[in-house]
N, C-alpha and C. Protein backbone atom coordinates (compact mmCIF):
# COMPACT_ATOMS: atom_id res chain seq x y z
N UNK A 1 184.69 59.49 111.48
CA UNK A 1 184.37 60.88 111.78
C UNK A 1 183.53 60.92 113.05
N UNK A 2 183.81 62.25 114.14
CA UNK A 2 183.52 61.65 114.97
C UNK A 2 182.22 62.89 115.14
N UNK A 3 180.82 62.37 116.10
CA UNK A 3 179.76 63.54 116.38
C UNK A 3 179.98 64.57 116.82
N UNK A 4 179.38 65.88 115.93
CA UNK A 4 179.89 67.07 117.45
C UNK A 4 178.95 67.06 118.13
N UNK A 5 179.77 67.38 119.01
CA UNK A 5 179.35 67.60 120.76
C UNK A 5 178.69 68.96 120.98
N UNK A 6 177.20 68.95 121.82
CA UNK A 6 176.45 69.48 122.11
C UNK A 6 175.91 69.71 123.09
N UNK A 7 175.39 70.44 123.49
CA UNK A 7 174.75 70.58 124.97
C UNK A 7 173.14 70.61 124.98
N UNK A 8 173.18 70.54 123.70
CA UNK A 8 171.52 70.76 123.54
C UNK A 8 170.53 69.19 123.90
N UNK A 9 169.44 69.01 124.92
CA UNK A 9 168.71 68.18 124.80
C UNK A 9 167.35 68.64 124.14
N UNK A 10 167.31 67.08 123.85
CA UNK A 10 166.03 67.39 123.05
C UNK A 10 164.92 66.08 123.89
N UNK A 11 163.61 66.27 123.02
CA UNK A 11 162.56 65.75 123.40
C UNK A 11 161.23 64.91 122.45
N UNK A 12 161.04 64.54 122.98
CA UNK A 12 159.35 63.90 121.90
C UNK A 12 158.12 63.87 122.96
N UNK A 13 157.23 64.14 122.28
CA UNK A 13 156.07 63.89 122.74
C UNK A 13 156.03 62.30 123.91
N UNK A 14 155.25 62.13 125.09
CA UNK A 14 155.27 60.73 125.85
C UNK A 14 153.95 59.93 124.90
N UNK A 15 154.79 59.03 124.53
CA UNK A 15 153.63 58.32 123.87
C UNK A 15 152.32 57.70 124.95
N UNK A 16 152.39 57.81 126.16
CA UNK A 16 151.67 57.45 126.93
C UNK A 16 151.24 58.11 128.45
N UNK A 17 151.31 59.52 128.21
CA UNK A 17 151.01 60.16 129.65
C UNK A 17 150.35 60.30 130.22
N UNK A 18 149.57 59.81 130.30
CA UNK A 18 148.45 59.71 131.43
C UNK A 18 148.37 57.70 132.34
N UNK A 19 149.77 57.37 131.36
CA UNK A 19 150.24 56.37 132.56
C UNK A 19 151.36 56.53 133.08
N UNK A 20 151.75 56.27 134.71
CA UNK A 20 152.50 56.36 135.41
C UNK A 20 153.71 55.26 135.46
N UNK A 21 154.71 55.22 134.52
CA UNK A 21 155.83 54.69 133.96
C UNK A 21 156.87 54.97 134.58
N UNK A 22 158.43 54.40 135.02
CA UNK A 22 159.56 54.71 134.85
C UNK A 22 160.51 54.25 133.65
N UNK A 23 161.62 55.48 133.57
CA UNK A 23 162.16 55.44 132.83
C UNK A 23 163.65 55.01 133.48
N UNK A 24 164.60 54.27 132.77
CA UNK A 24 165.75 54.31 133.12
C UNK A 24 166.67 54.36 131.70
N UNK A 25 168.25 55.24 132.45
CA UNK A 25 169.02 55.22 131.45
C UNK A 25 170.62 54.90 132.14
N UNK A 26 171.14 54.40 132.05
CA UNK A 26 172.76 54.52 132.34
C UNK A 26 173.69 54.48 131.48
N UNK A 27 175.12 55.63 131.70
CA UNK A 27 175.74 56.13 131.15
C UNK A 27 177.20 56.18 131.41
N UNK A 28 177.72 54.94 131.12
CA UNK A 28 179.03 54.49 131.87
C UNK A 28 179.99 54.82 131.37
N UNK A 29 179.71 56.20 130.26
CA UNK A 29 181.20 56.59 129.95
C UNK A 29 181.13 57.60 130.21
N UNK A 30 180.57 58.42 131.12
CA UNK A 30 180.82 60.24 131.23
C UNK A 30 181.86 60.04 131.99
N UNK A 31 182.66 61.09 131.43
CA UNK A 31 183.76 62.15 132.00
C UNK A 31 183.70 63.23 131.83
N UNK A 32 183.92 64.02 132.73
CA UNK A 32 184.40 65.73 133.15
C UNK A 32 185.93 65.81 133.61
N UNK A 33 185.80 67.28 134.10
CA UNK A 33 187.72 67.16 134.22
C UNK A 33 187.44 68.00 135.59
N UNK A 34 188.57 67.76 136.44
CA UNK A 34 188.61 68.01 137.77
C UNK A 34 188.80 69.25 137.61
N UNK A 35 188.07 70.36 138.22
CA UNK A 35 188.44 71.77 138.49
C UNK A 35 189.81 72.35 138.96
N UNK A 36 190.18 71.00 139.62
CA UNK A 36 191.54 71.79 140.38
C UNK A 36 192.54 71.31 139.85
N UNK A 37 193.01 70.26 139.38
CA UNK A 37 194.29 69.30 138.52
C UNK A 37 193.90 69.05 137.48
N UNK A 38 192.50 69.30 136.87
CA UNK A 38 192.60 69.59 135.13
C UNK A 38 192.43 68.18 134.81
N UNK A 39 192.71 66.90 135.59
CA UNK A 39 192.76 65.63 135.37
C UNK A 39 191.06 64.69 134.82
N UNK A 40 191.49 64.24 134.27
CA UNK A 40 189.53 63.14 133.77
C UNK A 40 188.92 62.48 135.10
N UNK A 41 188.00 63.04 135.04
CA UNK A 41 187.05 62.31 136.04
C UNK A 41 186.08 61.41 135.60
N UNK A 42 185.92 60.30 135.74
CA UNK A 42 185.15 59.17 134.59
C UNK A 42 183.98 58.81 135.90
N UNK A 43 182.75 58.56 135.58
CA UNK A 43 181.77 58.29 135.73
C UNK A 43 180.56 57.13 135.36
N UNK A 44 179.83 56.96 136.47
CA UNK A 44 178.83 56.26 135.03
C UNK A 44 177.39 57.01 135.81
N UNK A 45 176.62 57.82 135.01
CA UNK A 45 175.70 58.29 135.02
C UNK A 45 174.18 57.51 135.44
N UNK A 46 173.72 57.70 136.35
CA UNK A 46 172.47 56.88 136.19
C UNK A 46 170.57 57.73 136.60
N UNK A 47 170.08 57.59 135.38
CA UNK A 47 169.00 58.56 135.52
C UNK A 47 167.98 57.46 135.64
N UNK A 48 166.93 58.19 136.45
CA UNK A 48 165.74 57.70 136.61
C UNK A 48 164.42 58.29 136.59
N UNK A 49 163.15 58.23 136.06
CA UNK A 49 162.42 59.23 136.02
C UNK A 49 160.68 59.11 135.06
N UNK A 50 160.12 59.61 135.74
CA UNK A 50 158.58 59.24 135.42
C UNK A 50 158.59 60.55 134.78
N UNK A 51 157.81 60.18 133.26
CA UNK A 51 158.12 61.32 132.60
C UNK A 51 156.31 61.88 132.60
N UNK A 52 156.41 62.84 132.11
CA UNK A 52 154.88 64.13 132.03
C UNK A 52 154.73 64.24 130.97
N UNK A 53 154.52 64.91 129.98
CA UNK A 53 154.56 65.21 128.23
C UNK A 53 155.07 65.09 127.19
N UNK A 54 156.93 64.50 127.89
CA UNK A 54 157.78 64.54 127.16
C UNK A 54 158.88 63.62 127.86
N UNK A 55 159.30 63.46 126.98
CA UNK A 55 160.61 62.10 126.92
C UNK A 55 161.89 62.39 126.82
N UNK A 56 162.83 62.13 127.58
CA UNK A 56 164.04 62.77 126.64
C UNK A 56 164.63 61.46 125.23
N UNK A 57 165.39 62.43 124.31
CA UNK A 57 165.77 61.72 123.30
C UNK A 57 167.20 61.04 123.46
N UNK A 58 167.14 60.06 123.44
CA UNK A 58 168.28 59.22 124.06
C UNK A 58 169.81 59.71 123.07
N UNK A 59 169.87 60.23 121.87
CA UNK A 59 171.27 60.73 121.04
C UNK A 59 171.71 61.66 121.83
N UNK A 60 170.47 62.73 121.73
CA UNK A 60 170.81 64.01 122.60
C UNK A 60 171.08 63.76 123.71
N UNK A 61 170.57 63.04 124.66
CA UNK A 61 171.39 62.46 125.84
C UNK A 61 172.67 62.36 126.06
N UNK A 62 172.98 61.73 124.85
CA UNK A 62 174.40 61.21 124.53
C UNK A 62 175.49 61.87 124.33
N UNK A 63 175.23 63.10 123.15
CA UNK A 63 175.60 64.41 122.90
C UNK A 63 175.78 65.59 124.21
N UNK A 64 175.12 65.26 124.77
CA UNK A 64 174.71 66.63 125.91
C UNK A 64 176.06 65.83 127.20
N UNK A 65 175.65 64.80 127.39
CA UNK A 65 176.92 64.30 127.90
C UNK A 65 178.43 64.33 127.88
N UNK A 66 178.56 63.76 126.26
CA UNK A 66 180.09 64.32 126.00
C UNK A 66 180.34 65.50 125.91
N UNK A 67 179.43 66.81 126.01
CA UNK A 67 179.98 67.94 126.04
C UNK A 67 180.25 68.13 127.14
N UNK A 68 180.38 67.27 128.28
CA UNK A 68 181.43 68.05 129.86
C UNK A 68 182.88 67.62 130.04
N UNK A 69 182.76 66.51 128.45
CA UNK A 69 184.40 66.19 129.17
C UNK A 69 185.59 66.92 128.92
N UNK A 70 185.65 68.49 127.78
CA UNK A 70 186.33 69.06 128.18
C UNK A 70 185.92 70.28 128.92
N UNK A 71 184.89 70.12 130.33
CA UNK A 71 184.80 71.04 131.42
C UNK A 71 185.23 70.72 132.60
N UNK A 72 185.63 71.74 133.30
CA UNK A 72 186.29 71.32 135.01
C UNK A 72 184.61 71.12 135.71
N UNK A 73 184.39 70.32 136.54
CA UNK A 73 183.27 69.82 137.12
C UNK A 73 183.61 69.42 138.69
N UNK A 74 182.82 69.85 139.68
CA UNK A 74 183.07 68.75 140.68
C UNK A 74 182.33 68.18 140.41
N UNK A 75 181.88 66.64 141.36
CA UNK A 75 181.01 66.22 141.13
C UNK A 75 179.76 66.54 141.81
N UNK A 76 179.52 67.50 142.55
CA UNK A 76 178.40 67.42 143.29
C UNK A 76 177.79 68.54 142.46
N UNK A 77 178.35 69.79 141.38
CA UNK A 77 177.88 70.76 140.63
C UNK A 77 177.07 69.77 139.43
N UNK A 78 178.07 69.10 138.55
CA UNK A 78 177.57 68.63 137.47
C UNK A 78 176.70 67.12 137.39
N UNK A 79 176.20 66.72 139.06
CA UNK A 79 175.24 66.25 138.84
C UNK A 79 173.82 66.82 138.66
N UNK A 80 173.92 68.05 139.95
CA UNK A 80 173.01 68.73 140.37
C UNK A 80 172.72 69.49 138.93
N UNK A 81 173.60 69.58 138.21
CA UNK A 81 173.47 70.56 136.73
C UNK A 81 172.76 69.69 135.43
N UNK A 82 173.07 68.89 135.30
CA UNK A 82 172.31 67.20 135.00
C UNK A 82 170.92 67.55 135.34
N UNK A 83 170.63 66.93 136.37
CA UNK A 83 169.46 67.50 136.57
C UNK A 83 168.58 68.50 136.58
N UNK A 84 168.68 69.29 137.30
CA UNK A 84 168.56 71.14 136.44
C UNK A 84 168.28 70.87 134.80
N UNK A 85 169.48 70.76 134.32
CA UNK A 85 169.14 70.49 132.28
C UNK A 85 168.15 69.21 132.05
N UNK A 86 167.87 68.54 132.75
CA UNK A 86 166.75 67.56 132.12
C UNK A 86 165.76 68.10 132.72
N UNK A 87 165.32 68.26 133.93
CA UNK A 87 163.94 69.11 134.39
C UNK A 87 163.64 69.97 133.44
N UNK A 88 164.75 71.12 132.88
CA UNK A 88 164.20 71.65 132.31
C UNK A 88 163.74 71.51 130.45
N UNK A 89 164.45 69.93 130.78
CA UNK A 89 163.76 69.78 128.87
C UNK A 89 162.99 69.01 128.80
N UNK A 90 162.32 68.50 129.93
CA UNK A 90 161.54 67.58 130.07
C UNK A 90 160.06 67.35 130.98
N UNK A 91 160.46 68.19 132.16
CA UNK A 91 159.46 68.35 132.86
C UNK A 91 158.85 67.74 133.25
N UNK A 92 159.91 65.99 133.86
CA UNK A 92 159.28 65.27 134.45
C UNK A 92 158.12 65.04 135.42
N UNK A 93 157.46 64.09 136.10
CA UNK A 93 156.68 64.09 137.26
C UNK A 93 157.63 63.42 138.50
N UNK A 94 158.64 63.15 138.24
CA UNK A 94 160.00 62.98 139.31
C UNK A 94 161.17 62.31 138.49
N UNK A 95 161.85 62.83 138.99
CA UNK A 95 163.44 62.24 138.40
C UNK A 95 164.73 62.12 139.12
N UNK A 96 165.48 61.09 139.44
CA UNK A 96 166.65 60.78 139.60
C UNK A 96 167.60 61.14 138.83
N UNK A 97 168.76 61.59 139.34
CA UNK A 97 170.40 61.38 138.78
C UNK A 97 171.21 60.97 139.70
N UNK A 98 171.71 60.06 139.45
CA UNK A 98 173.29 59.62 140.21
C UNK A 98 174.15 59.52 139.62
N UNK A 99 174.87 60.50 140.00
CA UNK A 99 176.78 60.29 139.61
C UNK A 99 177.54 59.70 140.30
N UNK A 100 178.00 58.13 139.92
CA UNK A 100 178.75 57.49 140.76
C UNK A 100 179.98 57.77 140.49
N UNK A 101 181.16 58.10 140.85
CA UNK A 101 182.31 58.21 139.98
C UNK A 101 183.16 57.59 140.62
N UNK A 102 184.14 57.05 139.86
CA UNK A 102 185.55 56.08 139.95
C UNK A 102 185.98 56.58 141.06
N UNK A 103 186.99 55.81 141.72
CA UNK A 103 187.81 56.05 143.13
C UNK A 103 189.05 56.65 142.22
N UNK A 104 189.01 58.33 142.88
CA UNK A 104 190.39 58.57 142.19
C UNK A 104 191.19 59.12 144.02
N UNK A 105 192.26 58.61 144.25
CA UNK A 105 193.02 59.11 145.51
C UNK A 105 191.99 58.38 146.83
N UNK A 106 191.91 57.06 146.19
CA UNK A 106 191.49 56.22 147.19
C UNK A 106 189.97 56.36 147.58
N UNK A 107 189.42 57.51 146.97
CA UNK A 107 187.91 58.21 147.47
C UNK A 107 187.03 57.48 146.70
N UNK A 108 185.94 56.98 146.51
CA UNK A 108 184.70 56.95 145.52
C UNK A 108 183.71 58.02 145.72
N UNK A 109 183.44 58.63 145.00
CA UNK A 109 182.24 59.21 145.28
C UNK A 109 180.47 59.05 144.32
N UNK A 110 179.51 59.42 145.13
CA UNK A 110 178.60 58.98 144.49
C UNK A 110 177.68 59.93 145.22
N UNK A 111 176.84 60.81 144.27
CA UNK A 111 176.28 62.10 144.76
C UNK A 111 174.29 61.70 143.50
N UNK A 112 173.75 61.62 144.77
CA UNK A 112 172.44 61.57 143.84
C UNK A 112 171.37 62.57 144.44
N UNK A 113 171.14 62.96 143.29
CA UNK A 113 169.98 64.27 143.18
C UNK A 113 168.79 63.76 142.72
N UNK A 114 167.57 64.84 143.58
CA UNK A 114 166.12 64.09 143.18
C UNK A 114 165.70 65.38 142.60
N UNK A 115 163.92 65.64 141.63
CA UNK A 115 163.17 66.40 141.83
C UNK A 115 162.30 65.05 141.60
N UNK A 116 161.00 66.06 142.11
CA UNK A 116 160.89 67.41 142.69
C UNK A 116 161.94 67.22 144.36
């Protein structure tokens, strides 16, 4: 049986904020679907990020992810949107996303967003 898919992230308390930590996560199975040919766009996600009060929860991560693969995405929206949705469940003190994605039509692309 398989998880449903969600968009919701979630959070916990930083067990340690008032030290200056990074976090890393990578995510080598996202896919979205191309806006214009409807086709899978496969990815591997890579976040980075010094967290403030709160942590993200690594399921919900997981969850919040597979809910783009049945959306049309470019890639330069649904990284920048990535980010946007974790700033706002988390409220890092800086954070990385990079979307590297597969060479489809000979191209690779790889689009990375910062805050602040």
């Amino acid at each position: 049986m398989s998880e449903p898919r969600t968009a919701s992230l979630e959070s916990f308390a930083n067990p340690r904020p008032g030290r200056s930590y990074e976090i890393r996560f990578e995510c080598p199975e996202f896919t979205c679907l191309c806006p214009v040919t409807g086709q899978p766009d496969f990815a591997t996600i890579r976040v980075r990020y010094t967290p403030g009060e709160r942590c993200v929860e690594l399921k919900s991560l997981k969850l919040y992810l597979w809910s783009y693969r049945d959306r049309g995405a470019f890639h330069e929206a649904v990284t920048n949107q990535i980010l946007d949705d974790l700033v706002a469940a988390v409220a890092p003190l800086r954070m990385t996303v990079e979307g590297d994605f597969y060479v489809r039509g000979g191209i690779r692309t790889v689009v990375e967003v910062q805050h602040p």
